[in-house]
N, C-alpha and C. Protein backbone atom coordinates (compact mmCIF):
# COMPACT_ATOMS: atom_id res chain seq x y z
N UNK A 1 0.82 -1.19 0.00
CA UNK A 1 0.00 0.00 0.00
C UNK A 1 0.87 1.26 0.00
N UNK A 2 1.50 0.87 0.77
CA UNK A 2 3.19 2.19 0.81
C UNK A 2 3.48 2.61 -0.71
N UNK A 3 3.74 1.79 -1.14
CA UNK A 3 4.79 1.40 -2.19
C UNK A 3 3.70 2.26 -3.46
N UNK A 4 1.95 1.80 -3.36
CA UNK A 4 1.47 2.15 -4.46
C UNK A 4 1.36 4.18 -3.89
N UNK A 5 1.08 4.71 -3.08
CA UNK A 5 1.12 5.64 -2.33
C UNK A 5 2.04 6.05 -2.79
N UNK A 6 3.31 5.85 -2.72
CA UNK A 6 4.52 6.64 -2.84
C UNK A 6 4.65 6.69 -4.67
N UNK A 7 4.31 5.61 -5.40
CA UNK A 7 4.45 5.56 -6.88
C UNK A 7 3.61 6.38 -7.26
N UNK A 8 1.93 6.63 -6.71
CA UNK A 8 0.94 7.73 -7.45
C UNK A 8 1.82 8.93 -6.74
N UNK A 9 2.37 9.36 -5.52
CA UNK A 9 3.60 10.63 -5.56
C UNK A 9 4.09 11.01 -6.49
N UNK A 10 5.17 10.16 -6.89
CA UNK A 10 5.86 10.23 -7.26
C UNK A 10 5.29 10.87 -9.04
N UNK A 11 4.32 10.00 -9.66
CA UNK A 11 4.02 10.10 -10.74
C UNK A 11 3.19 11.91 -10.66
N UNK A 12 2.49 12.07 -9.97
CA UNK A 12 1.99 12.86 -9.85
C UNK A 12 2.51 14.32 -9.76
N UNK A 13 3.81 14.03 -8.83
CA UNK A 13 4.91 15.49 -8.95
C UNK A 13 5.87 15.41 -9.85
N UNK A 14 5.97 14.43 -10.52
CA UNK A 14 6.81 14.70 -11.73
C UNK A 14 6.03 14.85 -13.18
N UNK A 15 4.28 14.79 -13.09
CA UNK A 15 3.96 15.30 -14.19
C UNK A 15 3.45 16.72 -13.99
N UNK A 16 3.38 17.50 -12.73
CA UNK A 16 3.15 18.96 -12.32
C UNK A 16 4.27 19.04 -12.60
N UNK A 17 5.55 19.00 -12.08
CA UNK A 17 7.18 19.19 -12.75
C UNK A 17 6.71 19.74 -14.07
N UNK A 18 6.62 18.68 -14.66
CA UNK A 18 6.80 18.37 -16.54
C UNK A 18 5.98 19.59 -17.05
N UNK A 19 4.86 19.98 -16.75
CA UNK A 19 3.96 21.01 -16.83
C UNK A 19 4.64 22.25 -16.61
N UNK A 20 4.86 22.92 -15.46
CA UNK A 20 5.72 23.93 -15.01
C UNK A 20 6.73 24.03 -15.85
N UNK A 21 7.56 22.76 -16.60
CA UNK A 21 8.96 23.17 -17.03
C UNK A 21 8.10 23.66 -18.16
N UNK A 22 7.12 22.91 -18.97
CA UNK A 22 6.74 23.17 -20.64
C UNK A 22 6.30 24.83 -20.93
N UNK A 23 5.61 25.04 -19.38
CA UNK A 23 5.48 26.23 -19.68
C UNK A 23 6.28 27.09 -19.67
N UNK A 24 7.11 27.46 -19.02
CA UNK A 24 8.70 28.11 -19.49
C UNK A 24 9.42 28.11 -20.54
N UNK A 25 8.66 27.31 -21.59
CA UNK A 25 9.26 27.43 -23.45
C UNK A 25 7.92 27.73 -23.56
N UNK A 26 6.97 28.03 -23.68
CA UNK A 26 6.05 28.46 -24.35
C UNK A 26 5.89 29.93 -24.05
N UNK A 27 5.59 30.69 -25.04
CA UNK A 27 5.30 32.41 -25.13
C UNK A 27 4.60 32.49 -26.13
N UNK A 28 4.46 33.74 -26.64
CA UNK A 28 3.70 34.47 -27.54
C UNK A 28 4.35 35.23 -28.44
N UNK A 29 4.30 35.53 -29.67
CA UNK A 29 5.00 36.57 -30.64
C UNK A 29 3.79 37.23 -30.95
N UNK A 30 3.06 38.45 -30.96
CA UNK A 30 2.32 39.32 -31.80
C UNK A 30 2.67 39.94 -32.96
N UNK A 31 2.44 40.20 -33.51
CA UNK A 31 2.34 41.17 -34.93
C UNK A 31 1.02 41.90 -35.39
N UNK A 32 1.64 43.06 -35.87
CA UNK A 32 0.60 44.03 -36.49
C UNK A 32 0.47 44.13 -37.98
N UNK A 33 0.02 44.82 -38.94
CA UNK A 33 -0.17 45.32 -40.08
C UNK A 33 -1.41 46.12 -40.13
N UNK A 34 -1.26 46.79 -41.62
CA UNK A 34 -2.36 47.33 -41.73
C UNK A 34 -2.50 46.98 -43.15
N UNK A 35 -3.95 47.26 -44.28
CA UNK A 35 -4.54 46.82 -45.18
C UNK A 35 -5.60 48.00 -45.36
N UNK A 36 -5.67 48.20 -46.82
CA UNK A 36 -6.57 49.31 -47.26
C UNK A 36 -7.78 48.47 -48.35
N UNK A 37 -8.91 48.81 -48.23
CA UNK A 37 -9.87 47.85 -49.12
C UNK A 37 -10.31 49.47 -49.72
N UNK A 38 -10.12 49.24 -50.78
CA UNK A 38 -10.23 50.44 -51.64
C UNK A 38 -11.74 50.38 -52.10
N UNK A 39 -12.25 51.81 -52.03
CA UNK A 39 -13.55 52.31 -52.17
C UNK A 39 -14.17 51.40 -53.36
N UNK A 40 -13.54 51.56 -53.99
CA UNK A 40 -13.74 50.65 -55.56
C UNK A 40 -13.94 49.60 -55.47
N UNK A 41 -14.13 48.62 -54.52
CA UNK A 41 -14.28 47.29 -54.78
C UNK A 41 -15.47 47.15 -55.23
N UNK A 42 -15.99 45.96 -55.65
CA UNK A 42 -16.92 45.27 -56.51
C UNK A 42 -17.77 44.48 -55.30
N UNK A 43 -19.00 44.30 -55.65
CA UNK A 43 -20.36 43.64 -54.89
C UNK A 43 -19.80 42.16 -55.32
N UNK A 44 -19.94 41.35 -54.02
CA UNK A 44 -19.93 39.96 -53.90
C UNK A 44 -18.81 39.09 -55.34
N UNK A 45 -17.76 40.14 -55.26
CA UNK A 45 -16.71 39.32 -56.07
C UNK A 45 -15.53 39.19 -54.86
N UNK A 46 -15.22 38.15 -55.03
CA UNK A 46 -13.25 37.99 -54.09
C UNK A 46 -12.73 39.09 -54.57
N UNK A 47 -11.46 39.61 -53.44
CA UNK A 47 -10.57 40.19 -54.63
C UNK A 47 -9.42 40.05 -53.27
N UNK A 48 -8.15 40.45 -53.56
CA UNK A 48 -7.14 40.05 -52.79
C UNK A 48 -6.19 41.39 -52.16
N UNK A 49 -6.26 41.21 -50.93
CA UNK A 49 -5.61 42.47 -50.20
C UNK A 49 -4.38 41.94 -49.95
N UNK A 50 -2.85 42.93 -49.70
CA UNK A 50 -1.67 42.00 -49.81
C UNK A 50 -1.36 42.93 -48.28
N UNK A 51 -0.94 42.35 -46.85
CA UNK A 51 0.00 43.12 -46.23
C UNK A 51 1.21 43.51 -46.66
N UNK A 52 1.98 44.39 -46.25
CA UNK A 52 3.39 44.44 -46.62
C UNK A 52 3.96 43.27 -45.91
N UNK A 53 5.45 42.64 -46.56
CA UNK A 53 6.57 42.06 -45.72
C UNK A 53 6.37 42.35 -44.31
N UNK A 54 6.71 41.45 -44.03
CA UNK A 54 6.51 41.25 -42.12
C UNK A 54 7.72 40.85 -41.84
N UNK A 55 8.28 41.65 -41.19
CA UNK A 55 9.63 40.78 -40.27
C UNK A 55 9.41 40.58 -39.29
N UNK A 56 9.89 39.11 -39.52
CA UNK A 56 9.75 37.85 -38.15
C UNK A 56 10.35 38.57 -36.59
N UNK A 57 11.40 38.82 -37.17
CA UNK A 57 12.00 39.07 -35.82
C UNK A 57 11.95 38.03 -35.25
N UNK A 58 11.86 36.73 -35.50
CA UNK A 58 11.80 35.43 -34.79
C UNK A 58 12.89 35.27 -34.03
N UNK A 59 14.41 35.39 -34.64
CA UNK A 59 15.55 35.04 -34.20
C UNK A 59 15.70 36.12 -32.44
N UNK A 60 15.24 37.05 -32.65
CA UNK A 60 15.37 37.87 -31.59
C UNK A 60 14.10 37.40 -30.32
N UNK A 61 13.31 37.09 -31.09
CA UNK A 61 11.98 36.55 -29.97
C UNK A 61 12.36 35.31 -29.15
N UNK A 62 13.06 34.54 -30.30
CA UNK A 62 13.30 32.98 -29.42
C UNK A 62 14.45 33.59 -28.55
N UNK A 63 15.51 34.40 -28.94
CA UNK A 63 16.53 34.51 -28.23
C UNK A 63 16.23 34.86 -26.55
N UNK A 64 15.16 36.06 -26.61
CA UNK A 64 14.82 36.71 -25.01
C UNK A 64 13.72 35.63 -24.54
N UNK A 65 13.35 34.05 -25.05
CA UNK A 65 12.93 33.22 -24.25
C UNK A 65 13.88 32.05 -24.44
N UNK A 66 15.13 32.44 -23.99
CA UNK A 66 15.99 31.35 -23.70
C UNK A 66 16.00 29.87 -24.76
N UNK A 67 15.65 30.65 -26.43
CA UNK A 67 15.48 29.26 -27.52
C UNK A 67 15.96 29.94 -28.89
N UNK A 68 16.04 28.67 -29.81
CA UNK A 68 16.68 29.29 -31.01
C UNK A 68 15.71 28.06 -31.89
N UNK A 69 15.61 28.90 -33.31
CA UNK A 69 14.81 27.78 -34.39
C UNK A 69 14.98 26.90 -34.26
N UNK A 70 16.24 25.84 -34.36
CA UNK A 70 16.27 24.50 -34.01
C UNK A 70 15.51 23.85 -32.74
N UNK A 71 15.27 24.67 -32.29
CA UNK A 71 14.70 24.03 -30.83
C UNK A 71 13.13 24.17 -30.52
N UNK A 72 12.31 24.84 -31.85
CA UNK A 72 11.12 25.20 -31.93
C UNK A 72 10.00 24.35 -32.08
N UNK A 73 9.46 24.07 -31.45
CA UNK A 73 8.54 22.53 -31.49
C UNK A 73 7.47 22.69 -32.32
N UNK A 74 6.81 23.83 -31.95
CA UNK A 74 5.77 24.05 -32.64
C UNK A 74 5.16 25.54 -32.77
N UNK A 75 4.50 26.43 -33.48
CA UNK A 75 4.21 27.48 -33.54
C UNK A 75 2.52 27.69 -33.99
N UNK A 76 1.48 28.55 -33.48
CA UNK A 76 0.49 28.14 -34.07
C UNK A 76 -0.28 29.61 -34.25
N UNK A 77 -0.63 29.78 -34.43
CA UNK A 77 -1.83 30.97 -34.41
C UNK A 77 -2.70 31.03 -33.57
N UNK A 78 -2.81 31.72 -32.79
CA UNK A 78 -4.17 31.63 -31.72
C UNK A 78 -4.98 32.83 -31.82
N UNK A 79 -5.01 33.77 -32.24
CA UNK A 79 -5.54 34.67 -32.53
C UNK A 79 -5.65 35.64 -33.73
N UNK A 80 -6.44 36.16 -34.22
CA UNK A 80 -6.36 36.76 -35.77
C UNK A 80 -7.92 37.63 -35.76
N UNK A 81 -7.68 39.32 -35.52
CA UNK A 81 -8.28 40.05 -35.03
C UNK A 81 -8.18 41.38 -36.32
N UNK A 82 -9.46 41.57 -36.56
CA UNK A 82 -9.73 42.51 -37.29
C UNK A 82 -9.88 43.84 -36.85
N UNK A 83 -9.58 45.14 -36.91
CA UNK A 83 -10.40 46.12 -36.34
C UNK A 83 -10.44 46.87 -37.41
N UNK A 84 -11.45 47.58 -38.08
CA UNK A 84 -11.87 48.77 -38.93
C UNK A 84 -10.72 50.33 -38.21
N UNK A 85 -9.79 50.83 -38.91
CA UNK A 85 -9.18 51.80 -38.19
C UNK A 85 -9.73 53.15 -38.90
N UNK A 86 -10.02 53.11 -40.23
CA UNK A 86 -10.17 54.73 -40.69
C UNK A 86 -11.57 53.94 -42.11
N UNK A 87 -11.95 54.81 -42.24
CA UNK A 87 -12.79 55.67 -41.32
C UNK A 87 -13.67 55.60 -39.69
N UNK A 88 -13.33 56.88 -39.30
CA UNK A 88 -14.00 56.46 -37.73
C UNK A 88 -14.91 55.85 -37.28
N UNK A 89 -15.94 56.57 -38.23
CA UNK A 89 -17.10 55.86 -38.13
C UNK A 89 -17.39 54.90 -38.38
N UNK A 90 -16.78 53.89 -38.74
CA UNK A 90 -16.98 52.25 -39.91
C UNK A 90 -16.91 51.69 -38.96
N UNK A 91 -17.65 50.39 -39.81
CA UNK A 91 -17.97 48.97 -39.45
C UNK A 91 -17.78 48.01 -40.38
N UNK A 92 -17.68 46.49 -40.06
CA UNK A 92 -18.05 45.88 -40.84
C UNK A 92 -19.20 45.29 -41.84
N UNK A 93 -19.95 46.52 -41.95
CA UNK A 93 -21.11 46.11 -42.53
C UNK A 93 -21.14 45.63 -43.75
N UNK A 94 -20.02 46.34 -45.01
CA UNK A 94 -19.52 46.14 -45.84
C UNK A 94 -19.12 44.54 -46.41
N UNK A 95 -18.84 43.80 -45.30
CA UNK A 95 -18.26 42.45 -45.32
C UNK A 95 -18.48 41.55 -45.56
N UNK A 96 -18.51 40.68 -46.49
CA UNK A 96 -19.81 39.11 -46.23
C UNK A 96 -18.96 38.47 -45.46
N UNK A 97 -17.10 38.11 -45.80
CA UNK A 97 -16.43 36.83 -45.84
C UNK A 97 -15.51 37.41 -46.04
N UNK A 98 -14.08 36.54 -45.26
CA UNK A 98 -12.97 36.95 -45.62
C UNK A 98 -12.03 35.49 -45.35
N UNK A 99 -11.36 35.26 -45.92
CA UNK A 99 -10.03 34.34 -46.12
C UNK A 99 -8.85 34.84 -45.47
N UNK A 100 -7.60 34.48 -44.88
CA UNK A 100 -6.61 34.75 -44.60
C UNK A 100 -5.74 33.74 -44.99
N UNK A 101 -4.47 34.39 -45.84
CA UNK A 101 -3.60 33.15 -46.18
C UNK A 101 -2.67 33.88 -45.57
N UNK A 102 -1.15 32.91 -45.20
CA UNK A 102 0.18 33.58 -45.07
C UNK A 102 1.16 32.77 -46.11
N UNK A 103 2.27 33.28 -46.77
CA UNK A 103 3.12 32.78 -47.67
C UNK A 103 4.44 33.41 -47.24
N UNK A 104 5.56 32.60 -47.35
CA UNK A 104 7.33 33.23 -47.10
C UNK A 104 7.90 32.48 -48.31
N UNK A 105 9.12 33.13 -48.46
CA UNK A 105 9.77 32.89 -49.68
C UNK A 105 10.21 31.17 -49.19
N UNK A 106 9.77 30.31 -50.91
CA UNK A 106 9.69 29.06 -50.73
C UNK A 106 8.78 28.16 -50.33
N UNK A 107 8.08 28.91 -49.67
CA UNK A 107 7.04 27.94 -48.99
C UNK A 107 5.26 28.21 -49.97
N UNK A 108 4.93 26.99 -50.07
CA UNK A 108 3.56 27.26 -50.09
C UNK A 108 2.44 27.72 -49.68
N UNK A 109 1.60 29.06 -49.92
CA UNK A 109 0.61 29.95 -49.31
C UNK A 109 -0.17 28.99 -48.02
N UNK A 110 -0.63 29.11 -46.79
CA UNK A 110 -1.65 28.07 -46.46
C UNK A 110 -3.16 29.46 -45.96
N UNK A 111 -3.85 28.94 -45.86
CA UNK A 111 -5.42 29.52 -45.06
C UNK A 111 -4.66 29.20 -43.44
N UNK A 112 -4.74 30.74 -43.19
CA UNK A 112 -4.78 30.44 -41.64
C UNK A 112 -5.98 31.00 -40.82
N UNK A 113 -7.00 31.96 -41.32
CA UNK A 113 -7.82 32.33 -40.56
C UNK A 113 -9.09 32.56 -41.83
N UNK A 114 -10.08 32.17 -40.68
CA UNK A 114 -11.82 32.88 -42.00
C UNK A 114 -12.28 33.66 -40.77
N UNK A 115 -13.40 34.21 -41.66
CA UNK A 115 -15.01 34.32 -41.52
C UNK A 115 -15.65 34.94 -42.37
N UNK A 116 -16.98 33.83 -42.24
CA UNK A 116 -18.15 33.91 -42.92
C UNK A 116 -19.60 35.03 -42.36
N UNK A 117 -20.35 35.65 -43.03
CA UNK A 117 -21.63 36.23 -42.16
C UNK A 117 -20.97 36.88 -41.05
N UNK A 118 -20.33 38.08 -41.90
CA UNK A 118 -19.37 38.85 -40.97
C UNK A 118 -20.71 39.39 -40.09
N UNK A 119 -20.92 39.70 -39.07
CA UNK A 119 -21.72 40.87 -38.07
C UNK A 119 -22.03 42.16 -38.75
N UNK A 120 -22.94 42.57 -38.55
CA UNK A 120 -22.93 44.08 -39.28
C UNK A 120 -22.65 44.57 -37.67
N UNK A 121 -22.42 46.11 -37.59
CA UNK A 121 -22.08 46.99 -36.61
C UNK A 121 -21.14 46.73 -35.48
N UNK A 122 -19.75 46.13 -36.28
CA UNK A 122 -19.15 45.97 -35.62
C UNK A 122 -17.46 46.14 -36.10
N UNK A 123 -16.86 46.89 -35.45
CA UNK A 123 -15.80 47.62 -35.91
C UNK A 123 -14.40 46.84 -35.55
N UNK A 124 -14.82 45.38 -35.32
CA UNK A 124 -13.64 45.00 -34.31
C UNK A 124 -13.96 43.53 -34.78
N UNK A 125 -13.34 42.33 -35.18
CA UNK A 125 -13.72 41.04 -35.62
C UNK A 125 -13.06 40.10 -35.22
N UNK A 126 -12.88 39.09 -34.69
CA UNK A 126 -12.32 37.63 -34.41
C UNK A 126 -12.36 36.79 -35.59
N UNK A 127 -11.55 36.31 -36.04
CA UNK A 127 -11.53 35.16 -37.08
C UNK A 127 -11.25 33.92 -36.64
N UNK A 128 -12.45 32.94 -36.70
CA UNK A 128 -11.46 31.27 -36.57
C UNK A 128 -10.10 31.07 -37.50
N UNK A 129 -9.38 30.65 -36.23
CA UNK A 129 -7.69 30.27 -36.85
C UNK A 129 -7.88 29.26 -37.01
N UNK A 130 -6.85 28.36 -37.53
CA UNK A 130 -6.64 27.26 -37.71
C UNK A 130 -5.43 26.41 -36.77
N UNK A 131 -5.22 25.64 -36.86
CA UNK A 131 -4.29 24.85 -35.65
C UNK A 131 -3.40 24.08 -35.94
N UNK A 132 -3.26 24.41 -37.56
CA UNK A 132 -1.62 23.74 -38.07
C UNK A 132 -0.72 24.67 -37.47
N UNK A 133 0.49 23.90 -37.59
CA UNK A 133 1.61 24.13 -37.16
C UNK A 133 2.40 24.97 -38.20
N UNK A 134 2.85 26.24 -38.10
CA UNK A 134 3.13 27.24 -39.10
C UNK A 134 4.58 28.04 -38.55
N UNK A 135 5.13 26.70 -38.09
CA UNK A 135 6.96 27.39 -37.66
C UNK A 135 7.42 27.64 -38.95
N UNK A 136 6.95 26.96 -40.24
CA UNK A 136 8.23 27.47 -41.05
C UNK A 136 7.94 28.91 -41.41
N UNK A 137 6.93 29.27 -41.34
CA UNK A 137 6.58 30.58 -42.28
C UNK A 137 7.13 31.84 -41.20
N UNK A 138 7.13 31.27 -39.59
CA UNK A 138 7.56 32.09 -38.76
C UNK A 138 8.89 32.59 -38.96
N UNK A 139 9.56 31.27 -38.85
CA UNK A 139 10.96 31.19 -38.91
C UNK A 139 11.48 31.94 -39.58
N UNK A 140 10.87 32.09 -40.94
CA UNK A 140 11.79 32.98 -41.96
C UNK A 140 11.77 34.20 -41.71
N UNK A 141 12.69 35.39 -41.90
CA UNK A 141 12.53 36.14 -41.98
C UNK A 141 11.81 37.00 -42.02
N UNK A 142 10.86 36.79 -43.06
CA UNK A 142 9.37 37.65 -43.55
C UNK A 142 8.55 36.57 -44.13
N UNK A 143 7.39 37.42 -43.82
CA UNK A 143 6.30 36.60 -44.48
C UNK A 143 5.16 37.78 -44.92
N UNK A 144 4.01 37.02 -45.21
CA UNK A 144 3.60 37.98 -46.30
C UNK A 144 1.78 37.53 -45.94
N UNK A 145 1.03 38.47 -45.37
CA UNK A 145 -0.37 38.13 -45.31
C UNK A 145 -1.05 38.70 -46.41
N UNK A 146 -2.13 37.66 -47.07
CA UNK A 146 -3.14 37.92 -48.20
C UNK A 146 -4.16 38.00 -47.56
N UNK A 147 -5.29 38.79 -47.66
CA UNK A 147 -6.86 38.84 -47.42
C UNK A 147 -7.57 38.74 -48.53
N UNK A 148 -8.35 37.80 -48.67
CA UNK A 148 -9.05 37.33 -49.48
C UNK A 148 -10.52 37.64 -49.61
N UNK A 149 -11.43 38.97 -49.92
CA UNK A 149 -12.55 39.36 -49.06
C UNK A 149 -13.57 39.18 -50.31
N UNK A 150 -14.48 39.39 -49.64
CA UNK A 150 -16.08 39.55 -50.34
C UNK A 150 -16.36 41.04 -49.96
N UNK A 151 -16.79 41.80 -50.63
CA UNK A 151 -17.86 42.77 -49.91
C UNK A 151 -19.40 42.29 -50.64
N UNK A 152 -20.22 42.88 -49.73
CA UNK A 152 -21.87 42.63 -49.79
C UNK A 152 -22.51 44.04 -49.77
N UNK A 153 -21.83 45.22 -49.93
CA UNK A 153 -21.94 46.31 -49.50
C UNK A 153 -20.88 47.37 -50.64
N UNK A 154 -21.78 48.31 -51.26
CA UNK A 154 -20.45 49.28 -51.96
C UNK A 154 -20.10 50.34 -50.72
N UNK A 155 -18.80 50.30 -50.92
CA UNK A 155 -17.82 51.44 -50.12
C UNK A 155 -17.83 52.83 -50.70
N UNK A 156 -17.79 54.09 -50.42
CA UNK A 156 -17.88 55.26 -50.89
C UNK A 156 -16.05 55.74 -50.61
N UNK A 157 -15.80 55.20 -49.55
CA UNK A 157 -14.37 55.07 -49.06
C UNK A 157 -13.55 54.00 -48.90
N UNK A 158 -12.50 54.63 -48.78
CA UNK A 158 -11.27 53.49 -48.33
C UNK A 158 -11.42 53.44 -46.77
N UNK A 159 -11.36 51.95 -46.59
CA UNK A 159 -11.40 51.69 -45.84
C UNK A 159 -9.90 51.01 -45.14
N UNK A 160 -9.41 51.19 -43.99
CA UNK A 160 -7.72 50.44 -43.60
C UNK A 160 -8.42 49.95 -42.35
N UNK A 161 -7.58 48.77 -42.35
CA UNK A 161 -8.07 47.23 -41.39
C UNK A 161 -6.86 47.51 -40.94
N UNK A 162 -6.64 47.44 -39.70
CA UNK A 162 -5.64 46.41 -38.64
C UNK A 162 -5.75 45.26 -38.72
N UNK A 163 -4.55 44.56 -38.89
CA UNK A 163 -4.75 43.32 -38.47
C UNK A 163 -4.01 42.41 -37.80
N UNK A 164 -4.08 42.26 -36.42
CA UNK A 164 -3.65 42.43 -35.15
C UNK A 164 -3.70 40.52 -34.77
N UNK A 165 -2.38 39.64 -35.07
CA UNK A 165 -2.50 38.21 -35.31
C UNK A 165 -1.11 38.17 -33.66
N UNK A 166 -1.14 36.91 -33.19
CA UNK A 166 -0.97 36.56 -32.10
C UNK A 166 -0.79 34.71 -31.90
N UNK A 167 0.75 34.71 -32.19
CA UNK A 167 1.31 33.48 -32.81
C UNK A 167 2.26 32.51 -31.44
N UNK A 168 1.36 31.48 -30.75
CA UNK A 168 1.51 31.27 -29.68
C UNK A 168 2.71 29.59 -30.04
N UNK A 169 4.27 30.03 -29.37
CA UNK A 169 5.31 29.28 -29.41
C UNK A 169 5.50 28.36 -28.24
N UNK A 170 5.80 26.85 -28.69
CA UNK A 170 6.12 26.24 -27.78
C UNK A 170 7.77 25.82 -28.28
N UNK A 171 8.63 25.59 -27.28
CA UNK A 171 9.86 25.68 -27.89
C UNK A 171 10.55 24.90 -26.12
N UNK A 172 12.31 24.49 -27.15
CA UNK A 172 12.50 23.85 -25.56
C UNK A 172 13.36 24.73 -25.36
N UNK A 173 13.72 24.60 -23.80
CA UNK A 173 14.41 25.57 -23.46
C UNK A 173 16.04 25.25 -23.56
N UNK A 174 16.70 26.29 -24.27
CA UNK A 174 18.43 26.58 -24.38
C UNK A 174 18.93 25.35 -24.75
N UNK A 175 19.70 24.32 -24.54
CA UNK A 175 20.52 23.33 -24.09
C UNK A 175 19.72 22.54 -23.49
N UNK A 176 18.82 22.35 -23.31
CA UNK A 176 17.64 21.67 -22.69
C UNK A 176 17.06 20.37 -23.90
């Protein structure tokens, strides 16, 4: 009875251990951009918005959490946030649907974030991400976000999106 007592211990503080350590490689990288959907767009056709180049800054991110690319387990997207910035007054009313791809030199484009039956009166949006694993596109240097939109609505203006993404790293630690 000892023996099983001391083995559920034992198992038990070394998988709170294991927990505590994992979380000490895991952090967060954010990134910003911005995107202009020009007054001109067209009723219920796609058309494709490009961010500028994004620098990773990866090498510097893993560095101030004690990790380097080789040691990067996994990288994912957890967040991918719209906000309407100019004009003041805007919303997404304009919106049916939107696509999000990311692409880096070499690699193939993937879908990392949608939505469909955007909300009307609402200046601020959440997109379902997706939950592949997207270290390589991190890793590199730059990468490159496409928006892929619908409008349901003609624009009289230009409209500029934030788009405010939040790329959650698990990684091991240093020499570890």
């Amino acid at each position: 009875m000892k023996k099983l007592l001391l083995l559920t211990a034992i198992v038990f503080i070394s998988t709170v251990a294991c927990k505590k350590i994992d979380e000490l490689t895991q952090f967060e990288m954010e990134y910003n951009e911005s995107v202009v959907i020009p007054s001109s767009s067209g009723l219920n056709l796609p058309f494709n918005l490009f961010t500028p180049e994004v620098e990773s800054n990866s090498e510097s991110a893993f560095a101030v959490n004690d990790t380097r690319k080789d040691l990067i387990e996994e990288i994912q997207l957890i967040e991918l946030e719209l906000t309407v910035s100019s004009p003041s007054n805007s919303d997404f009313s304009f919106l049916k649907s939107i696509d999000v791809y990311i692409s880096a030199e070499g690699l193939s484009e993937r879908r990392i974030a949608w939505g469909d039956n955007i909300p009307e009166n609402k200046s601020s949006i959440q997109l379902e991400t997706t939950d592949a694993d997207l270290q390589e596109f991190i890793k590199k240097d730059e990468f490159k976000l496409r928006l892929n939109t619908i409008t349901d609505e003609a624009m009289s203006s230009d409209h500029t999106i934030d788009v405010h993404s939040v790329f959650f790293v698990d990684a091991e630690i240093l020499g570890q």
